[in-house]
Structures are given as structure tokens and as C-alpha cells.
N, C-alpha and C. Protein backbone atom coordinates (compact mmCIF):
# COMPACT_ATOMS: atom_id res chain seq x y z
N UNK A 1 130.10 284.89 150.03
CA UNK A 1 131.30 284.10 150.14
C UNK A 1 132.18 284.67 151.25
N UNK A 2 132.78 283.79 151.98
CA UNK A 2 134.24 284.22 153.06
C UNK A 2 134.69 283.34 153.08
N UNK A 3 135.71 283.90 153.61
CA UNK A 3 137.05 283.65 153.56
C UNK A 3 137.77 282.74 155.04
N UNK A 4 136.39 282.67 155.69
CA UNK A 4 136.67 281.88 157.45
C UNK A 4 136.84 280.32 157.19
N UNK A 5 136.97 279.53 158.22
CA UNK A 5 136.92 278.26 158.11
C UNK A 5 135.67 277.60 158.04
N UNK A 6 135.58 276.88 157.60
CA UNK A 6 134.45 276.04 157.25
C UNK A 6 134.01 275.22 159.12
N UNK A 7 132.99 275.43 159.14
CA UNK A 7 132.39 274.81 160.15
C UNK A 7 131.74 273.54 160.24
N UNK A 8 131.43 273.30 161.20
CA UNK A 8 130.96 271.59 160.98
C UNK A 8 129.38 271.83 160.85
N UNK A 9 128.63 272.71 160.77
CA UNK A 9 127.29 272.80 160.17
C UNK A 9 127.23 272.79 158.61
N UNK A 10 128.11 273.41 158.26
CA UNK A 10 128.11 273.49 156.60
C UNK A 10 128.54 272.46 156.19
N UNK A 11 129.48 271.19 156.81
CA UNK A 11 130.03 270.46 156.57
C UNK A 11 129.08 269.42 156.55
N UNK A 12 127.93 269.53 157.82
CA UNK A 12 126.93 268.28 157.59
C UNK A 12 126.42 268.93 156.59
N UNK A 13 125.64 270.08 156.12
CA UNK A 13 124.55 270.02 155.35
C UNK A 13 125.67 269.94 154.18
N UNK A 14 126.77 270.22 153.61
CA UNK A 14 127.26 269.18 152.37
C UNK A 14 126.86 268.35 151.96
N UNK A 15 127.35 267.34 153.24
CA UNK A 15 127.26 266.12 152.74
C UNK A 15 125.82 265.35 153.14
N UNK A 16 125.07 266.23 153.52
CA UNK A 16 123.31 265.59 154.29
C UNK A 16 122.63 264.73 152.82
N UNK A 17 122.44 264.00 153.26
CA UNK A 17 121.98 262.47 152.13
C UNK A 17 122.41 261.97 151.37
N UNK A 18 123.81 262.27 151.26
CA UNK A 18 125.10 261.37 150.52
C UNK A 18 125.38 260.12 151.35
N UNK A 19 126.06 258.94 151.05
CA UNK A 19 126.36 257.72 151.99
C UNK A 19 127.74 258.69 152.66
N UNK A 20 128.30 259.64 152.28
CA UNK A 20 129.42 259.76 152.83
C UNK A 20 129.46 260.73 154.31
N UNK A 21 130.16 260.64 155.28
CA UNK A 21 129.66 261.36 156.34
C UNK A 21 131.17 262.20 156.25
N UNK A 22 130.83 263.42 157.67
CA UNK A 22 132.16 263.98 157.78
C UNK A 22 133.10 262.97 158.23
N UNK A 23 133.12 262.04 159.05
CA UNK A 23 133.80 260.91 160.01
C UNK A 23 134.41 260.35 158.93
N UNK A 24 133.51 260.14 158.00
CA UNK A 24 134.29 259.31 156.83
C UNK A 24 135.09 259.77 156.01
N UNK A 25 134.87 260.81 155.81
CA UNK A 25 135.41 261.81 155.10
C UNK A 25 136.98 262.01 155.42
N UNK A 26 136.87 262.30 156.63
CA UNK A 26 138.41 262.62 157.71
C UNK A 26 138.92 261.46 157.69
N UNK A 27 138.42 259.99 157.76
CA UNK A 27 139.42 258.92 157.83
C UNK A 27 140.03 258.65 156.80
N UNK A 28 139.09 258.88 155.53
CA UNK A 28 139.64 258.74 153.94
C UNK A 28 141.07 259.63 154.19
N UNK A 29 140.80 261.03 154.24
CA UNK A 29 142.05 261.70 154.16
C UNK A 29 143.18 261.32 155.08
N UNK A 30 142.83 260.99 155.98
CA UNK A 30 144.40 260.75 156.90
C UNK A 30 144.70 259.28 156.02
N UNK A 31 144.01 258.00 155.82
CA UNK A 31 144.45 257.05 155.38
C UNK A 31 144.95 257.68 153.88
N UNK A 32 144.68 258.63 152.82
CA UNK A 32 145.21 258.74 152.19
C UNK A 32 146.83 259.56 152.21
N UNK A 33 147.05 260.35 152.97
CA UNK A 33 147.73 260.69 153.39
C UNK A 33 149.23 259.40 153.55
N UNK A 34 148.53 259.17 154.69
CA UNK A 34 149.64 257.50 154.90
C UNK A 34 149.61 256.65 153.55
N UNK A 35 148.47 256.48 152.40
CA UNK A 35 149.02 255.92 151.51
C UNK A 35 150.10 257.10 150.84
N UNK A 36 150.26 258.01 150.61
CA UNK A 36 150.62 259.00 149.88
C UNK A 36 151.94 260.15 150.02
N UNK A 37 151.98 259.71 151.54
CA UNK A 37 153.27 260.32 151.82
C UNK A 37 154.23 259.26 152.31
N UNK A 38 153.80 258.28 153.72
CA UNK A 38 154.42 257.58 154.63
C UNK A 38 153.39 256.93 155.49
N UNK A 39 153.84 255.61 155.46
CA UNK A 39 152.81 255.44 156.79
C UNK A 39 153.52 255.76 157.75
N UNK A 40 153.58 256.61 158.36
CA UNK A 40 154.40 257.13 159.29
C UNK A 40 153.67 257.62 160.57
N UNK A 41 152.95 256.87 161.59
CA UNK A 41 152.35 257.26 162.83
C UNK A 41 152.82 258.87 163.12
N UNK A 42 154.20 259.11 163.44
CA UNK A 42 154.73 260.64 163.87
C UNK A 42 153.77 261.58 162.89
N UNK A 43 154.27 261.35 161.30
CA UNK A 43 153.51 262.38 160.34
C UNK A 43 152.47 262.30 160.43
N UNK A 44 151.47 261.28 160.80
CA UNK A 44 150.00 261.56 160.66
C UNK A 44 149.21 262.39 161.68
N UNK A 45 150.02 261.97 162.95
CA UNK A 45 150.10 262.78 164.06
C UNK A 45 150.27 264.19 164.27
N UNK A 46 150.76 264.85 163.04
CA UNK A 46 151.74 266.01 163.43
C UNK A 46 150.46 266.73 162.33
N UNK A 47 150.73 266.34 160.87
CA UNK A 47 149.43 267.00 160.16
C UNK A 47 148.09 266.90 160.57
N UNK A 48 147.94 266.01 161.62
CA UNK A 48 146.21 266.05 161.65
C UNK A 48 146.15 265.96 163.06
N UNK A 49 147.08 266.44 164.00
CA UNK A 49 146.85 266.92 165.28
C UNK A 49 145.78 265.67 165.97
N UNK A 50 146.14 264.21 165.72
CA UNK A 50 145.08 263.35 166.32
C UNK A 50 146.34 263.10 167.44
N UNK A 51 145.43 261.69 168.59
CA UNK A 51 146.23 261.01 169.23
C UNK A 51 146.85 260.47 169.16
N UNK A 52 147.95 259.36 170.11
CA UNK A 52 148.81 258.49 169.41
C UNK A 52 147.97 257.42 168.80
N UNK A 53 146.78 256.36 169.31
CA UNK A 53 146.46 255.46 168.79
C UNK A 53 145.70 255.43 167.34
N UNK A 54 145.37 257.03 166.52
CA UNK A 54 144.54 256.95 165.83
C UNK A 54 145.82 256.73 164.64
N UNK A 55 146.72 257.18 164.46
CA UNK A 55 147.75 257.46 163.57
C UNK A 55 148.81 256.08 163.26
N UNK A 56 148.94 255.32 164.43
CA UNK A 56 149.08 254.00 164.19
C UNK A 56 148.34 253.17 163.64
N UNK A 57 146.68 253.26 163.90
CA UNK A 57 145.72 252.23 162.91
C UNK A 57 145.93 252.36 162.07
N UNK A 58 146.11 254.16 161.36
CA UNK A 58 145.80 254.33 159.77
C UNK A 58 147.74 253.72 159.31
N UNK A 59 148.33 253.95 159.94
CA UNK A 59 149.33 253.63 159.30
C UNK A 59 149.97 252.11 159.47
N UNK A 60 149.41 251.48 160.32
CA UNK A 60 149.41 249.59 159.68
C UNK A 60 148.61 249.67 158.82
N UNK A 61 146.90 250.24 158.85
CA UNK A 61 146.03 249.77 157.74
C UNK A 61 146.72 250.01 156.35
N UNK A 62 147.61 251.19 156.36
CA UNK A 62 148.38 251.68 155.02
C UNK A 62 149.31 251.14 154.54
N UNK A 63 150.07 250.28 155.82
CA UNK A 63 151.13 249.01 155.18
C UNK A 63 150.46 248.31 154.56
N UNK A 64 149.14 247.69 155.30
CA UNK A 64 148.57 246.40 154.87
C UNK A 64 148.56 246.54 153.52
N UNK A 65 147.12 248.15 153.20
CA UNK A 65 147.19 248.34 151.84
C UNK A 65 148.15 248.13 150.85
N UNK A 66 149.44 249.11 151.08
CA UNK A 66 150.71 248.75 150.37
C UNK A 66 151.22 247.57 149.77
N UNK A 67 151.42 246.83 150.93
CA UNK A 67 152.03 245.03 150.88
C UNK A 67 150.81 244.55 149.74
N UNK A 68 149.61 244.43 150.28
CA UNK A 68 148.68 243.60 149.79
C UNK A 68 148.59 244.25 148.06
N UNK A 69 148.93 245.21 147.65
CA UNK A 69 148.63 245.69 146.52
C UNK A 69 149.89 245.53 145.20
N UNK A 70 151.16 245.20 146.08
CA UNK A 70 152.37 244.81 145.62
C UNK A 70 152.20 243.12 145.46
N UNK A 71 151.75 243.03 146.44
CA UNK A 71 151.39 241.32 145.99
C UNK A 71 150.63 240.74 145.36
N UNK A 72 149.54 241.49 144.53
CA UNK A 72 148.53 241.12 143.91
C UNK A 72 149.23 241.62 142.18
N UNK A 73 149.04 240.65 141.39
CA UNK A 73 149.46 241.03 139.81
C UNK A 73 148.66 241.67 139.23
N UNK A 74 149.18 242.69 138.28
CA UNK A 74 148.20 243.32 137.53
C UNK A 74 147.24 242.83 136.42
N UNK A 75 146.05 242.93 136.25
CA UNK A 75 145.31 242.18 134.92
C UNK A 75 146.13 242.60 134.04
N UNK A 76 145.76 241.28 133.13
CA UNK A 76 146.31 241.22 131.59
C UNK A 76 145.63 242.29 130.68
């Protein structure tokens, strides 16, 4: 066991023959993030050190989510 950062070799063989990839993995978390804190382009930007355009997708896609989930009624 250590105590270093996890590398992206250990990271594929994790997840090696799961449907889930690292790529996917990282978008889940930033979109959860924007559901979970703010959709806030600046904050997504700032915790996950991406560009400007990646932090704006996830955070309309996170309005959309939002809106669309407020507008839908809960089952009986």
C-alpha cells in the first residue's frame, strides 16, 4: 500500500471490463459536482482545473437536469 497518487495505469486496470471508463468516470464527477454544489462554470473550473468550454457544458447540462426534474411530478 502507498500513500502516492493514483495513476492512470491503475486507474485503467480498475476499471478494465466494466462498461465504465476513466472518461466517464471524470464526467460523472464534475456533472455531479454542478448537480451538487452549483452549476456554476467558475466553480467547476476552479475544482477540476478544466477549460473554459468544458465547465459550461456540464453546467447548462446541470440546469437542464435541475429544471427538468422540478418539472416532472413525483409518483404516487
Amino acid at each position: 500500500m502507498e500513500t502516492s497518487p493514483v495513476g492512470k495505469l491503475w486507474g485503467t486496470n480498475a476499471v478494465r471490463g466494466l462498461t465504465a471508463t476513466l472518461e466517464r468516470l471524470r464526467i460523472d464527477r464534475q456533472l455531479e459536482e454542478a448537480l451538487t454544489r452549483s452549476p456554476d462554470p467558475l466553480h467547476l473550473a476552479g475544482v477540476f482545473g478544466i477549460d473554459d468550454k468544458t465547465p459550461i457544458r456540464h453546467a447548462n447540462a446541470a440546469r437542464h437536469l435541475l429544471q427538468t426534474a422540478a418539472e416532472t411530478p413525483e409518483p404516487a
